[in-house]
Protein backbone atom coordinates (compact mmCIF):
# COMPACT_ATOMS: atom_id res chain seq x y z
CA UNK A 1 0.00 0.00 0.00
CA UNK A 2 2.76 1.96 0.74
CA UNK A 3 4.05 2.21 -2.92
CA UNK A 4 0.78 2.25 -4.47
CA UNK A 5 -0.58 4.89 -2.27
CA UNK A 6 2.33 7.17 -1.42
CA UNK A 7 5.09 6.20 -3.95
CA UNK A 8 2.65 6.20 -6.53
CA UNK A 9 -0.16 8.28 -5.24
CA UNK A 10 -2.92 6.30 -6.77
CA UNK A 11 -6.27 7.88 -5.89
CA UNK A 12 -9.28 7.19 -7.59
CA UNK A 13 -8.44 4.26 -8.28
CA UNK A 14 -9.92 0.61 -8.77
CA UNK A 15 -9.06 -2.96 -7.64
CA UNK A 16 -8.10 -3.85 -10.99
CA UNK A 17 -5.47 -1.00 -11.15
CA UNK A 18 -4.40 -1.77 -8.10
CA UNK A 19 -3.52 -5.03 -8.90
CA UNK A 20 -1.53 -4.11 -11.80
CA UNK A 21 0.14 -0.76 -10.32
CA UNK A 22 1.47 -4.08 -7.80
CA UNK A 23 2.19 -6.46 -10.21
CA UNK A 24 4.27 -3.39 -11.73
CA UNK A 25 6.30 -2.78 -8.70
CA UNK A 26 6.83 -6.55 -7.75
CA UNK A 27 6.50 -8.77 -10.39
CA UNK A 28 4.96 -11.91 -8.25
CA UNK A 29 4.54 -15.56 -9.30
CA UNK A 30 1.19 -15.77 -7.48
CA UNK A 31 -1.44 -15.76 -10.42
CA UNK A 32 -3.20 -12.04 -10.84
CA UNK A 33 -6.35 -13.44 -8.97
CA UNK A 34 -4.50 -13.89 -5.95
CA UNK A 35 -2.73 -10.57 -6.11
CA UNK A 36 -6.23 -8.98 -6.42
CA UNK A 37 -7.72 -10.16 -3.26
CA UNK A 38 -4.21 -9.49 -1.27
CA UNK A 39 -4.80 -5.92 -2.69
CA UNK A 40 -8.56 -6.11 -1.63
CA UNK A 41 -8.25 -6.99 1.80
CA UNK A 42 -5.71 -4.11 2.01
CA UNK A 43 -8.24 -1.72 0.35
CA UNK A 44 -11.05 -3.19 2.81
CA UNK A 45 -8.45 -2.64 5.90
CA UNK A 46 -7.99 1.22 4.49
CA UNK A 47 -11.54 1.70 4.14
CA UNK A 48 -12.17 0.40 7.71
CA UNK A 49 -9.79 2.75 9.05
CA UNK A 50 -11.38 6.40 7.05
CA UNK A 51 -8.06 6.46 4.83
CA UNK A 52 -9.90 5.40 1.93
CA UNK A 53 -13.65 5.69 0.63
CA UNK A 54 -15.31 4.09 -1.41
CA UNK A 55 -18.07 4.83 -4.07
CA UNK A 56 -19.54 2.75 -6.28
CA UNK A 57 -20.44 -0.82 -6.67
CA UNK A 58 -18.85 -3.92 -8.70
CA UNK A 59 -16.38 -3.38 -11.11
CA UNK A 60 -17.43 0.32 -10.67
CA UNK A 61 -15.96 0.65 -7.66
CA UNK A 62 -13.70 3.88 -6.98
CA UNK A 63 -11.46 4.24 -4.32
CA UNK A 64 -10.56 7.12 -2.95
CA UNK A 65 -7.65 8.59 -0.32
CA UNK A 66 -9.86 10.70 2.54
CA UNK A 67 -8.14 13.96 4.19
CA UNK A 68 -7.01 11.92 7.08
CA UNK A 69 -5.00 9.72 5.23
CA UNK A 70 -3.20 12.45 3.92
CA UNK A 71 -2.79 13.90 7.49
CA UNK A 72 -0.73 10.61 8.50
CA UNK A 73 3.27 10.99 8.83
CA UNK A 74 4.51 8.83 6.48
CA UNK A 75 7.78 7.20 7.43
CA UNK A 76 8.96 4.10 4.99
CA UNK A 77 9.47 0.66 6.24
CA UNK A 78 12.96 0.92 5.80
CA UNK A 79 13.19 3.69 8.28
CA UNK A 80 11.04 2.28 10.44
CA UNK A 81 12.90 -0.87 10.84
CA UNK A 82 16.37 0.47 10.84
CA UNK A 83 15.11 2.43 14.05
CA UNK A 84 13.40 0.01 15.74
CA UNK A 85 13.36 -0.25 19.18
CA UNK A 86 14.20 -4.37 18.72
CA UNK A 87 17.50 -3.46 16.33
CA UNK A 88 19.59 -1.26 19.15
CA UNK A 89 22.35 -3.41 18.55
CA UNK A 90 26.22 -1.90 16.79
CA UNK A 91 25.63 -0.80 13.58
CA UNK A 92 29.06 -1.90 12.25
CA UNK A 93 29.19 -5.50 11.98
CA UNK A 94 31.20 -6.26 9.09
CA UNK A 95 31.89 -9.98 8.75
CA UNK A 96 28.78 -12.53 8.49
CA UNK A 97 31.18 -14.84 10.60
CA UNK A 98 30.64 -13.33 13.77
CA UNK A 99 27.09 -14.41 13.66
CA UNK A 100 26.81 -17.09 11.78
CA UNK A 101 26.75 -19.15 14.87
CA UNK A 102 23.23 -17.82 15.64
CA UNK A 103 22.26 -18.92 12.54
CA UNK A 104 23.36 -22.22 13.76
CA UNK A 105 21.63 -22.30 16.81
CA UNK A 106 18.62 -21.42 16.05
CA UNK A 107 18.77 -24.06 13.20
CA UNK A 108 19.35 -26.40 16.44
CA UNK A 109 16.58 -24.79 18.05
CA UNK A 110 13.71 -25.50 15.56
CA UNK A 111 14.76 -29.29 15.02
CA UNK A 112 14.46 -29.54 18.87
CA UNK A 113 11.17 -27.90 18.60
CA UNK A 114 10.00 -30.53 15.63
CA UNK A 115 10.97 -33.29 17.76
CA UNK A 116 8.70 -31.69 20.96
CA UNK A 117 6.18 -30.66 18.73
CA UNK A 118 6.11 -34.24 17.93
CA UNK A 119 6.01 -35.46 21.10
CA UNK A 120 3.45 -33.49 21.89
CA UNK A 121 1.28 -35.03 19.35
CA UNK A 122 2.19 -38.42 20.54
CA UNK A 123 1.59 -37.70 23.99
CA UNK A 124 -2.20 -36.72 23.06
CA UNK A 125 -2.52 -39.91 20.87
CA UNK A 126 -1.87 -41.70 23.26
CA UNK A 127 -4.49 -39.85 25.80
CA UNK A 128 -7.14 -40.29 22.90
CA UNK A 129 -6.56 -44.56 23.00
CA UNK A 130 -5.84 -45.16 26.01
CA UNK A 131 -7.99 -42.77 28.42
CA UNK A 132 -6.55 -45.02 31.49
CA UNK A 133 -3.15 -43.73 31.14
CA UNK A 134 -4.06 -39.95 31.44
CA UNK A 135 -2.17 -39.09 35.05
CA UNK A 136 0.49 -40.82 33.78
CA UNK A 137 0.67 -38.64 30.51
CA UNK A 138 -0.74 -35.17 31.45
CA UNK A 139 2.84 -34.54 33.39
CA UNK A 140 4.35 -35.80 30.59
CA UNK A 141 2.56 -33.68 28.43
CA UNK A 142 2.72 -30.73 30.20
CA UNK A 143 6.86 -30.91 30.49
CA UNK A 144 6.44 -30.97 26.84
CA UNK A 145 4.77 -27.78 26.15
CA UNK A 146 6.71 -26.22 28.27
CA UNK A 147 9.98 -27.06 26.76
CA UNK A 148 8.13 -26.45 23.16
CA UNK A 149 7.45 -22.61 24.70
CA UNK A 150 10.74 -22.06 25.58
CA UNK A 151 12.22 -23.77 22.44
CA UNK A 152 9.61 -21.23 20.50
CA UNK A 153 10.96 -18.42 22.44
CA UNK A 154 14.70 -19.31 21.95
CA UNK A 155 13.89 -19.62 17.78
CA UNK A 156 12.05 -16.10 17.82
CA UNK A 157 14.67 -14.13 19.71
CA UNK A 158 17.43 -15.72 17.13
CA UNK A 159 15.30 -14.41 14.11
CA UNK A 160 14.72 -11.24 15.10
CA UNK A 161 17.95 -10.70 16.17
CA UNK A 162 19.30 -11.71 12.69
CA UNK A 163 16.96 -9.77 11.07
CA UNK A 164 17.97 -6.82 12.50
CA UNK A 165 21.80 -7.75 12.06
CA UNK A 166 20.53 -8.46 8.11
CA UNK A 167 18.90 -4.93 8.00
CA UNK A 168 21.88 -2.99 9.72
CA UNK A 169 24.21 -5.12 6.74
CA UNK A 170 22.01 -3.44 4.19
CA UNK A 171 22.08 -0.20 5.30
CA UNK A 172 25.48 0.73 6.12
């Protein structure tokens, strides 16, 4: 939206232009039909918030960008994520080395998770067929959420952390 809207500045515009003013700026190998309800919901989203209107029905429809969408400070993605509250860490990191052993944990990380996740399945399987065994399993079952949570938590902190590293490597 932010291209077609403020790159662009589309107004009066309809789903079907949309669609290709998007297709323009990323060509995509999702068929056009696809691309035209991603647009859509975006459009609906707009409307819902009073940054677009909308007149008309069918393939008639017009939308339109409302006074307080043009009242919004408009600060790129980009920006936004290069000063992100969640990216406060040196901005100078020069060699991929240095981190590449996150990558490698949190690789570790998400095959441990599989294998709870797994268990966890396995664990309710078994409650399903054999309803006798239940105190025996909930603990067990329990021990394995709780390791899949922290597992979870270890995986997200390692992606956002090299996603910020990736997005201070582009900008500098």
């Amino acid at each position: 939206m932010y291209k077609l809207l403020i790159e662009k500045e589309m107004d009066a515009f309809s789903i079907i232009e949309a669609r290709d003013a998007l297709l323009q700026f990323e060509p995509s190998n999702q068929e056009a039909n696809e691309v035209r309800k991603r647009v859509y919901r975006q459009l609906a989203l707009f409307q819902r918030n009073g940054w677009l209107k909308c007149i008309g029905r069918g393939r008639q429809k017009r939308f339109y960008v409302t006074d307080e969408f043009r009242k919004l400070p408009v600060v790129s993605k980009k920006d936004t994520l290069a000063t992100s509250p969640y990216c406060q860490t040196q901005r100078s990191i020069d060699n991929k080395n240095e981190y590449f052993v996150l990558i490698k944990e949190r690789k570790e990380h998400e095959g441990e998770l599989k294998i709870v996740l797994g268990e966890i399945d396995e664990y309710r399987m078994l409650q399903t067929r054999f309803p006798a065994l239940e105190n025996t399993i909930t603990p067990l079952l329990q021990r394995s959420r709780l390791r899949s949570a922290e597992l979870l938590g270890k995986v997200n902190v390692l992606t956002n952390v090299l996603k910020c590293l990736s997005i201070e490597e582009a900008i500098c």
